[in-house]
Protein backbone atom coordinates (compact mmCIF):
# COMPACT_ATOMS: atom_id res chain seq x y z
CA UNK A 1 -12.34 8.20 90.72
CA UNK A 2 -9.60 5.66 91.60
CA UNK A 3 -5.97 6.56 90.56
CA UNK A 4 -5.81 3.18 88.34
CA UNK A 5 -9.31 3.74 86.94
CA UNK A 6 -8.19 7.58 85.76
CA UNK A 7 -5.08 6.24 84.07
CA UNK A 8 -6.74 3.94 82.37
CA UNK A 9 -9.34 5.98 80.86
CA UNK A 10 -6.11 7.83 79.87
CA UNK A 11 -4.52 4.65 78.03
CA UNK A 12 -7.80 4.12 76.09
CA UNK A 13 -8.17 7.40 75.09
CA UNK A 14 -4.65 7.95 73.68
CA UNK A 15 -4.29 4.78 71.73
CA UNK A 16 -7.27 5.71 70.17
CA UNK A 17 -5.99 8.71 68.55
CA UNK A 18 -3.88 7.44 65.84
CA UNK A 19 -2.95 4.40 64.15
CA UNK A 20 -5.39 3.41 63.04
CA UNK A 21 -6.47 2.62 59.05
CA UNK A 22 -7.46 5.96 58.32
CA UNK A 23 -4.46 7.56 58.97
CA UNK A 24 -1.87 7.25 56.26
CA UNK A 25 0.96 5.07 56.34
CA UNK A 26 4.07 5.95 57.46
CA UNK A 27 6.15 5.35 54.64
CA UNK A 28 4.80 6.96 51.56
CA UNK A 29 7.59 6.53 49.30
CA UNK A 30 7.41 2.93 49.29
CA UNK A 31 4.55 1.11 47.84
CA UNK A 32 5.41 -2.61 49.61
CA UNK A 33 5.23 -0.50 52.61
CA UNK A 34 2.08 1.21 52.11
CA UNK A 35 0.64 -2.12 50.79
CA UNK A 36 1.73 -3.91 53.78
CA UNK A 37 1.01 -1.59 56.38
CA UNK A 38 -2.54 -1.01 55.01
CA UNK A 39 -3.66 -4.45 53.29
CA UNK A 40 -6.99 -3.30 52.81
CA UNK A 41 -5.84 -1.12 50.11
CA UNK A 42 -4.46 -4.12 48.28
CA UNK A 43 -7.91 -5.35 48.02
CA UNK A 44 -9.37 -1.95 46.63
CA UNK A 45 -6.70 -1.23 44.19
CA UNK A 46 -7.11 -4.93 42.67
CA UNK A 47 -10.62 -4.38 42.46
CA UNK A 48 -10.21 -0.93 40.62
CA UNK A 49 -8.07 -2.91 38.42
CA UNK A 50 -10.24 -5.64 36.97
CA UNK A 51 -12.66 -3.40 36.81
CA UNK A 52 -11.43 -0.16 35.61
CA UNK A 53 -8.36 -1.56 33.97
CA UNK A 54 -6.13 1.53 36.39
CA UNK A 55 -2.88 -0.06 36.81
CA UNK A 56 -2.59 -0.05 40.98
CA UNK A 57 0.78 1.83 40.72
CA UNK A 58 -1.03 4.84 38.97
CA UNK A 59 -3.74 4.74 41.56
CA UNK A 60 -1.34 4.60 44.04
CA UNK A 61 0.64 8.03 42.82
CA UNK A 62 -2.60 10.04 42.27
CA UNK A 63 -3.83 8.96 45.74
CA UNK A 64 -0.70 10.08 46.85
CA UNK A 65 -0.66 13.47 45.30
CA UNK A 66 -4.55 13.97 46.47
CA UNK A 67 -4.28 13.13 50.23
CA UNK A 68 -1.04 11.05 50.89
CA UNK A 69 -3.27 8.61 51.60
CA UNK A 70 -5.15 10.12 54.45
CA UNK A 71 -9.05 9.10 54.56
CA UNK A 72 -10.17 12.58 55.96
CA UNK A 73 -8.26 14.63 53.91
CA UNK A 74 -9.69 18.51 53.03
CA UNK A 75 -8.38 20.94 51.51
CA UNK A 76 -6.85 24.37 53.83
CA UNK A 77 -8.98 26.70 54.69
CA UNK A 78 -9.66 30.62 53.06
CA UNK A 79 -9.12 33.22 55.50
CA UNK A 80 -10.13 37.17 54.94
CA UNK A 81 -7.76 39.45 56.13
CA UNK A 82 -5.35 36.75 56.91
CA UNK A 83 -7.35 35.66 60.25
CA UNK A 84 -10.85 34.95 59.72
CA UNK A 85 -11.70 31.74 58.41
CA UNK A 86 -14.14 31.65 55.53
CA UNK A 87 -14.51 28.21 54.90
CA UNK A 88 -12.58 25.66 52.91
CA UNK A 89 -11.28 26.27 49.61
CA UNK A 90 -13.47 23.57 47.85
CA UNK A 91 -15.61 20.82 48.98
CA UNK A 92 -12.95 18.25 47.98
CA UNK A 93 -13.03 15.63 51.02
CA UNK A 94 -11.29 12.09 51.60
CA UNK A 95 -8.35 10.08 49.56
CA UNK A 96 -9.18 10.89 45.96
CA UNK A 97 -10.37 14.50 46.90
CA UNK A 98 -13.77 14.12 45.57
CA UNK A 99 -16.20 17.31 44.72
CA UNK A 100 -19.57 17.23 46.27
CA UNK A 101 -21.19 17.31 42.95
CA UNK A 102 -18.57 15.08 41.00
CA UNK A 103 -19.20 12.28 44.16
CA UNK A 104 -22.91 12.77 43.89
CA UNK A 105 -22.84 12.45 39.91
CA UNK A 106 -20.58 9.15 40.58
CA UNK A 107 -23.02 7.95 43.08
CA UNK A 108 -25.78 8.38 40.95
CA UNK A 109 -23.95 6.62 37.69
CA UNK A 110 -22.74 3.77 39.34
CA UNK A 111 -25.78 3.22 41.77
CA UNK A 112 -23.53 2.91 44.41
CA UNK A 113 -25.38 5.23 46.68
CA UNK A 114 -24.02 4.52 50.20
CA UNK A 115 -19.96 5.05 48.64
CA UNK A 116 -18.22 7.16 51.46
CA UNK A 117 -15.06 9.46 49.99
CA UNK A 118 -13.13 8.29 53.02
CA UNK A 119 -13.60 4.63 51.88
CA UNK A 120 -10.53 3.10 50.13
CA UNK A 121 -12.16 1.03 48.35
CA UNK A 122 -15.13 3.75 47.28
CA UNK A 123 -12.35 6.53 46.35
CA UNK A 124 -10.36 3.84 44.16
CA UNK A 125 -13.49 2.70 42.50
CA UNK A 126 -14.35 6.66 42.37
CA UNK A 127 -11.08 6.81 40.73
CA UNK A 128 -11.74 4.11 38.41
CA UNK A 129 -15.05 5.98 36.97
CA UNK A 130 -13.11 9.02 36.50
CA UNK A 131 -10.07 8.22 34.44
CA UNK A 132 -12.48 6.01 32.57
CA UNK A 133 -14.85 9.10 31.50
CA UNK A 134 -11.22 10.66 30.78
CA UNK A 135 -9.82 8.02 28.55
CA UNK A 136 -13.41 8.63 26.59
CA UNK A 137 -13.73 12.35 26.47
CA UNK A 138 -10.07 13.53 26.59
CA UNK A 139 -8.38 10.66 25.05
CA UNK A 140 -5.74 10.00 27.68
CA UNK A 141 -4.74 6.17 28.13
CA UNK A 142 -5.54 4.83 31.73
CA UNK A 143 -1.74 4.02 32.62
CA UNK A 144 -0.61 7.98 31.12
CA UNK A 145 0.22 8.94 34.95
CA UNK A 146 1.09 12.87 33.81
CA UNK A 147 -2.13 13.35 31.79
CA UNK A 148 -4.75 11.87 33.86
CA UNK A 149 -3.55 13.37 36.54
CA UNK A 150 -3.97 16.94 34.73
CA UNK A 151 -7.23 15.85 33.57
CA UNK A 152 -8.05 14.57 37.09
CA UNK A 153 -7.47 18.28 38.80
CA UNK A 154 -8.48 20.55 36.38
CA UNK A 155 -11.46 18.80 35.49
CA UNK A 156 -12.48 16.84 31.57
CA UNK A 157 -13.72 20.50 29.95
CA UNK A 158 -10.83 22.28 31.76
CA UNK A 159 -8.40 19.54 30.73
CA UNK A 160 -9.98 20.19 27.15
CA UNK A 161 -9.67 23.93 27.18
CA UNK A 162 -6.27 23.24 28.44
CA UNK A 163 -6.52 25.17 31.36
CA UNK A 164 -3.49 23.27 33.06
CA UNK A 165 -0.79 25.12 30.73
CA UNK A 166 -1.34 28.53 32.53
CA UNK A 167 -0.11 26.48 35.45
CA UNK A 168 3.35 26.35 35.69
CA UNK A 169 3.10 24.62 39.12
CA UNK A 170 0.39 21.94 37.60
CA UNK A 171 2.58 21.12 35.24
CA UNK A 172 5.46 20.78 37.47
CA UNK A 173 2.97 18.61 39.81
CA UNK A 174 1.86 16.13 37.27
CA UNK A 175 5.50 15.87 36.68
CA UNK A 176 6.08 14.24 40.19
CA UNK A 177 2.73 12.29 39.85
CA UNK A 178 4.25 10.69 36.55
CA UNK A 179 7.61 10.45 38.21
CA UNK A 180 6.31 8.80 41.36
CA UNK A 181 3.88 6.28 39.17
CA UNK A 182 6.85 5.07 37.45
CA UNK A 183 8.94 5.09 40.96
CA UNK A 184 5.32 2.90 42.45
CA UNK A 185 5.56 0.58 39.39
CA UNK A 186 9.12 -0.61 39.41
CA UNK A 187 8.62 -1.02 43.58
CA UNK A 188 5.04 -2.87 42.99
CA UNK A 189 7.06 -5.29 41.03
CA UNK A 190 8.94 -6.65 43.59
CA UNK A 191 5.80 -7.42 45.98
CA UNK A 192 5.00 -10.50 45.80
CA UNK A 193 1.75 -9.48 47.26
CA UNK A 194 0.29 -7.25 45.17
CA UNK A 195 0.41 -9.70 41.86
């Protein structure tokens, strides 16, 4: 194989390890920058908007907390003894950190069968469903950052049983969602774009 030829090949195959849409953006703490680094999420948060009525800087500061806005996101894995893997601590996969049976039971509801978790627009629209369910069971308005949040991890009958306040670190958590919503919000204001 030809000197030029091998370098190539080398080229190609290291620009096609990174930069591309679904890794996260490099500047998470500032939503113009996200939004103009990745406008395809534009697009997807606006449509989770008209139609789920999530304000886009709330979806923005849960998506944050779930992956930092990385499409293949899973969660670490267990080890026993400290060494041997034994598989992932959930089944929690892609930008909102679905569950295998909460994506299949969102799948099913919204007959959008072919929805991939590591699809912006799917895990916004995901998103959507969710809080929406959690606004009806729980109570908790769609722009309360803190609460859905709470209610997002721990789940609509562990939200109820109020599971989270045994959680010191939660509680901290939904904190810094809430805080970083309201931080998204006041930034999303001065994008011209995103109105």
């Amino acid at each position: 194989m030809s000197r030029f030829f091998r370098a190539l090949v080398i080229v190609v195959l290291v620009g096609s390890c990174g930069g591309g849409y679904n890794t996260p953006p490099h500047n998470l703490d500032d939503a113009c920058a996200i939004l103009k680094q990745r406008p395809q999420f534009i697009k997807a948060f606006k449509a989770t908007k008209r139609k789920w009525d999530i304000p886009v800087n709330v979806q923005m500061a849960i998506l944050y907390q779930e992956s930092k806005f990385d499409a293949d996101a899973r969660t670490p894995y267990r080890y026993v003894l400290g060494v041997l893997p034994m598989g992932r601590q959930s089944s929690a996969y892609g930008y909102a950190q679905a569950l295998d049976a909460t994506w299949e039971q969102y799948k099913q509801e919204t007959g959008r069968r072919g929805a991939k978790r590591d699809d912006i627009r799917d895990a916004t629209d995901f998103m959507g469903w969710y809080m929406n369910i959690t606004r009806s069971k729980n109570g908790i308005a769609l722009d309360d950052a803190r609460r859905q949040y709470l209610a997002y991890h721990e789940g609509h009958t562990g939200y109820t049983r109020g599971s989270y306040k045994k959680k010191p670190w939660l509680m901290r958590v939904s904190g810094e969602v809430e805080d970083r919503a309201e931080m998204y919000r006041f930034q999303i204001e001065k994008c011209a774009r995103i109105r």
